[in-house]
Protein backbone atom coordinates (compact mmCIF):
# COMPACT_ATOMS: atom_id res chain seq x y z
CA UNK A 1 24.67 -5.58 33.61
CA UNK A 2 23.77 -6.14 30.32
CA UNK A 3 21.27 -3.19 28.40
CA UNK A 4 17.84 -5.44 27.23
CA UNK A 5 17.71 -5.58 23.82
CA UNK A 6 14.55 -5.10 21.18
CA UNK A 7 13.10 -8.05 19.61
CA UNK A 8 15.28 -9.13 16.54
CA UNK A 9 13.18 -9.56 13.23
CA UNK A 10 13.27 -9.46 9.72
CA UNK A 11 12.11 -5.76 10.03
CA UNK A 12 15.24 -4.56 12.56
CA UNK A 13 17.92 -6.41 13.21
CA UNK A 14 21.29 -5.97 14.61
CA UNK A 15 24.03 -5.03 12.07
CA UNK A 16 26.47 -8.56 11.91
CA UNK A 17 29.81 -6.63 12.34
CA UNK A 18 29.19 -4.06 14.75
CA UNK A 19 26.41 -5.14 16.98
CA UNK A 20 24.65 -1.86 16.46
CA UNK A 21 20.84 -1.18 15.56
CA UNK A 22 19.59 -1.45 11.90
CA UNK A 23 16.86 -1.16 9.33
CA UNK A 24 16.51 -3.06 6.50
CA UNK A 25 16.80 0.04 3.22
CA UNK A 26 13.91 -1.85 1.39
CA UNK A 27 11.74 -2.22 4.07
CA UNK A 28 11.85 1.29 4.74
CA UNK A 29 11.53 2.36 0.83
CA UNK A 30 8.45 -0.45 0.93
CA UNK A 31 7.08 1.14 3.93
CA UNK A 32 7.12 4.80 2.70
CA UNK A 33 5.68 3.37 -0.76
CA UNK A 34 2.66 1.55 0.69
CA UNK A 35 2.48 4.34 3.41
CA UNK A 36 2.00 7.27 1.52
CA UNK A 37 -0.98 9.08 1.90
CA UNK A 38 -4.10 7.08 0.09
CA UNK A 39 -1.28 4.49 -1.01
CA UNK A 40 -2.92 2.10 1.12
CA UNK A 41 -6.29 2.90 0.48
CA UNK A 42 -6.00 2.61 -3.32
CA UNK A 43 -4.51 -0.64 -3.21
CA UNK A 44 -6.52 -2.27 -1.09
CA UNK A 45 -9.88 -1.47 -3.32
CA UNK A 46 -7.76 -2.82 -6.43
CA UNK A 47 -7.16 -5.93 -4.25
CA UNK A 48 -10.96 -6.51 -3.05
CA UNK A 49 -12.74 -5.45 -6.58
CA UNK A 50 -9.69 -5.85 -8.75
CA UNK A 51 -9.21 -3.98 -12.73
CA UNK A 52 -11.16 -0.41 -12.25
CA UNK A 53 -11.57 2.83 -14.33
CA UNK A 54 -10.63 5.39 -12.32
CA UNK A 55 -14.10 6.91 -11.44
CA UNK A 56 -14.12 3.61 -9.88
CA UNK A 57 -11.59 3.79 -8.16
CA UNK A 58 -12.41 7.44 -6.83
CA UNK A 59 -16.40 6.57 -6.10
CA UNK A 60 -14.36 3.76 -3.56
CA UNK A 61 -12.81 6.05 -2.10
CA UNK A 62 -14.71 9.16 -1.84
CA UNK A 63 -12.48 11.22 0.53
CA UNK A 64 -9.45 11.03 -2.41
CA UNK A 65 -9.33 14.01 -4.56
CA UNK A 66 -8.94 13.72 -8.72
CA UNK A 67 -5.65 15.60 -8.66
CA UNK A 68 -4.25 13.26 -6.07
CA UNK A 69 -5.58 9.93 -7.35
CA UNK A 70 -4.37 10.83 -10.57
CA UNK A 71 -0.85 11.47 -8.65
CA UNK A 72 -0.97 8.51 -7.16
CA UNK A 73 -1.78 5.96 -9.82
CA UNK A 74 0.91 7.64 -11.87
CA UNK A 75 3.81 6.61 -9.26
CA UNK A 76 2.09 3.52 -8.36
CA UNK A 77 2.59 3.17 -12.14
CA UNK A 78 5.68 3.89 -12.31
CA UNK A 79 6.85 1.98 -9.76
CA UNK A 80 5.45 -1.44 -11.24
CA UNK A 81 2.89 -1.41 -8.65
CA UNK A 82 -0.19 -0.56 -10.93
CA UNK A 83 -1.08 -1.43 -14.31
CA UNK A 84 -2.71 1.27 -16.56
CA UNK A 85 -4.79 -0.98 -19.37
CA UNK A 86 -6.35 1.50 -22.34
CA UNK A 87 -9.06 -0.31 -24.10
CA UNK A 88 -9.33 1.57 -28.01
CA UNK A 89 -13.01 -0.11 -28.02
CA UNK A 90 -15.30 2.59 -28.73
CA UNK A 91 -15.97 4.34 -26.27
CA UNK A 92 -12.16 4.48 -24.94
CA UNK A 93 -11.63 2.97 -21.67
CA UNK A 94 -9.17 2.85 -19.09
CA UNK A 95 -8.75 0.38 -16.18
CA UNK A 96 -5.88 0.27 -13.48
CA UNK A 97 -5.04 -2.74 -11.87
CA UNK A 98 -2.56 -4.15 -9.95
CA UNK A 99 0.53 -6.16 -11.28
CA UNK A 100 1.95 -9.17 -9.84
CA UNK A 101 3.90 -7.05 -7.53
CA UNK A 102 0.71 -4.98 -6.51
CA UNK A 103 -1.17 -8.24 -5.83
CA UNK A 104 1.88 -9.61 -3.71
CA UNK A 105 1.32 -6.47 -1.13
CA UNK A 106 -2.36 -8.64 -0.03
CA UNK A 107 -0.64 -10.38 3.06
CA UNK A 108 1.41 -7.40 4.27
CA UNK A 109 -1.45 -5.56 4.10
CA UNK A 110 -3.90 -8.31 5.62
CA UNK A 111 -1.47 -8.27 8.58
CA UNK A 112 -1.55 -4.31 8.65
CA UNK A 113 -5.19 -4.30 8.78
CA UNK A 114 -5.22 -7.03 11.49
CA UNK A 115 -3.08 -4.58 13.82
CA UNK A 116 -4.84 -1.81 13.05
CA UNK A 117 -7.98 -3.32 14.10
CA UNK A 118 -6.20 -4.73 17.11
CA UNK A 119 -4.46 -1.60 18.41
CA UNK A 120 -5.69 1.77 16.57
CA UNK A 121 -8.92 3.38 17.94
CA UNK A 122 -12.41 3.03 16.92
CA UNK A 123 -13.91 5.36 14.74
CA UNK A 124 -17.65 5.96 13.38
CA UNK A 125 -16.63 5.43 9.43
CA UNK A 126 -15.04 2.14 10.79
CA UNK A 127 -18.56 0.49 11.03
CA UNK A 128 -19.99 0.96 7.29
């Protein structure tokens, strides 16, 4: 009798040579990119509203500390994800926004959302 196998996908498939479970390495450096903590969050207001200063940003998201939206932006920086824009205009400003690569994370995350909606549970913040 043959074991029942998982569903074969872009996301896991089944190495060609051995037959033998696998994950895609960029899927799981994309997933642990997008899913780190406030990842998500910050993205998606840089989606909806698009270029922000950063007390922007952090009035979006009032639950985010400073220190750790200042973290984040950095590596979302770093990692070509977010674009830091300084504007010399007196008074100096800085906006973040997302790069082509940031902006091509709106369907993943569309679909994330979708399931979320679909499958996590309900919660009273979820109704604002």
């Amino acid at each position: 009798m043959r074991r029942e196998r998982g569903i074969r996908t872009a996301v896991a498939t089944l190495e060609p040579d051995d037959d033998k479970p696998y994950c895609c390495p960029r899927l799981h450096e994309a997933v642990e990119l997008v899913g780190k903590r406030w990842t998500g969050a910050i993205v998606t207001v840089l989606l909806a509203a698009g270029p922000l200063r950063f007390s922007e940003v952090a009035q979006a998201i009032p639950q985010l500390s400073d220190r750790l939206l200042s973290e984040r932006m950095k590596e979302l920086e770093a990692r070509g994800v977010v674009e830091r824009t300084v504007y010399p205009d007196p008074p100096v400003r800085v906006e973040y926004g997302l790069t082509d690569m940031g902006r091509a994370l709106a369907p993943a995350l569309t679909e994330l959302k979708a399931w979320a909606h679909r499958w996590l549970e309900r919660r009273p913040e979820d109704e604002r």
